[in-house]
Protein backbone atom coordinates (compact mmCIF):
# COMPACT_ATOMS: atom_id res chain seq x y z
CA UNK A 1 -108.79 -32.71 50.94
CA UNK A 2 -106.87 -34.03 48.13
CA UNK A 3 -103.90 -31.82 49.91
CA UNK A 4 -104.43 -33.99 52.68
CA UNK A 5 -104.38 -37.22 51.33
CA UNK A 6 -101.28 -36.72 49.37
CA UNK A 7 -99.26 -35.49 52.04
CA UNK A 8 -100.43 -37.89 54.30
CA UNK A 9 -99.35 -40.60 51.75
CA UNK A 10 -96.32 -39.25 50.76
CA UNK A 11 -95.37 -38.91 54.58
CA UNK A 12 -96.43 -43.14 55.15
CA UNK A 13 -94.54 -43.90 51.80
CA UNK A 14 -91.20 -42.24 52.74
CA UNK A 15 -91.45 -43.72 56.46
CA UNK A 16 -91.67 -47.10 55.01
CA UNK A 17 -88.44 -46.27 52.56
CA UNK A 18 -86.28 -44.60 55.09
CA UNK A 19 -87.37 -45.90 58.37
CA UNK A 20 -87.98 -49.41 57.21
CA UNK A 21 -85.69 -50.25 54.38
CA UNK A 22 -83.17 -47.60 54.88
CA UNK A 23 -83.17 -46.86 51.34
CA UNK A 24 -82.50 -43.05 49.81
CA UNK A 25 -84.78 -41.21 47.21
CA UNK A 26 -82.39 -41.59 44.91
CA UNK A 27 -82.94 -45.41 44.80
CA UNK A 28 -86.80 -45.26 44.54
CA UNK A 29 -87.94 -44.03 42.00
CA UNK A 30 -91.73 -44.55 42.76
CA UNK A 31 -91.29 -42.13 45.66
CA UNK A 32 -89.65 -39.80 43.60
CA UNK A 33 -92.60 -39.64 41.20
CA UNK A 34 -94.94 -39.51 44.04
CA UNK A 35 -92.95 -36.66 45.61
CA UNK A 36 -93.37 -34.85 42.33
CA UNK A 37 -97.02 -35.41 41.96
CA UNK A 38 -97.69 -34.45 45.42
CA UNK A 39 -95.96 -31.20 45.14
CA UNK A 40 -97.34 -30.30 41.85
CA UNK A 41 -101.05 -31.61 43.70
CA UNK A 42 -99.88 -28.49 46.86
CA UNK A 43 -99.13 -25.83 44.23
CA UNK A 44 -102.27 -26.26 42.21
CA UNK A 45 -104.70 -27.05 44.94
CA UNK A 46 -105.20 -23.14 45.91
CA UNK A 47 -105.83 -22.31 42.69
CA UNK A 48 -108.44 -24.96 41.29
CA UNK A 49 -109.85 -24.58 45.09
CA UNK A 50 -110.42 -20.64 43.98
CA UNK A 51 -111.58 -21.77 40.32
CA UNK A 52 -114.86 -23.84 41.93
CA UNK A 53 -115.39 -21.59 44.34
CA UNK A 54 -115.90 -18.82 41.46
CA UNK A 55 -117.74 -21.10 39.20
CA UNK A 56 -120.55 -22.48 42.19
CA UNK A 57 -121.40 -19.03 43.48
């Protein structure tokens, strides 16, 4: 879920930067750390996911 959100986020976030500003990554920096976050959020995910599932059986 938390996959979810932060794509989902990250997709309305750089819409509003490119499509609506017409700014580039390299001037936000918020979006950059959000892009970071959400990518470090989609590499853990499977892995915590697989941690509870172990630890609730």
């Amino acid at each position: 879920m938390t996959c979810g959100i932060m794509a989902t986020d990250l997709a309305a976030n750089w819409y509003a930067a490119y499509g609506i500003r017409h700014t580039t990554l390299s001037i936000q920096p918020a979006l950059q750390r959000l892009a970071a976050f959400a990518l470090l959020v989609s590499l853990t995910g499977p892995f915590v996911r697989s941690s509870l599932r172990r630890i609730s059986i």
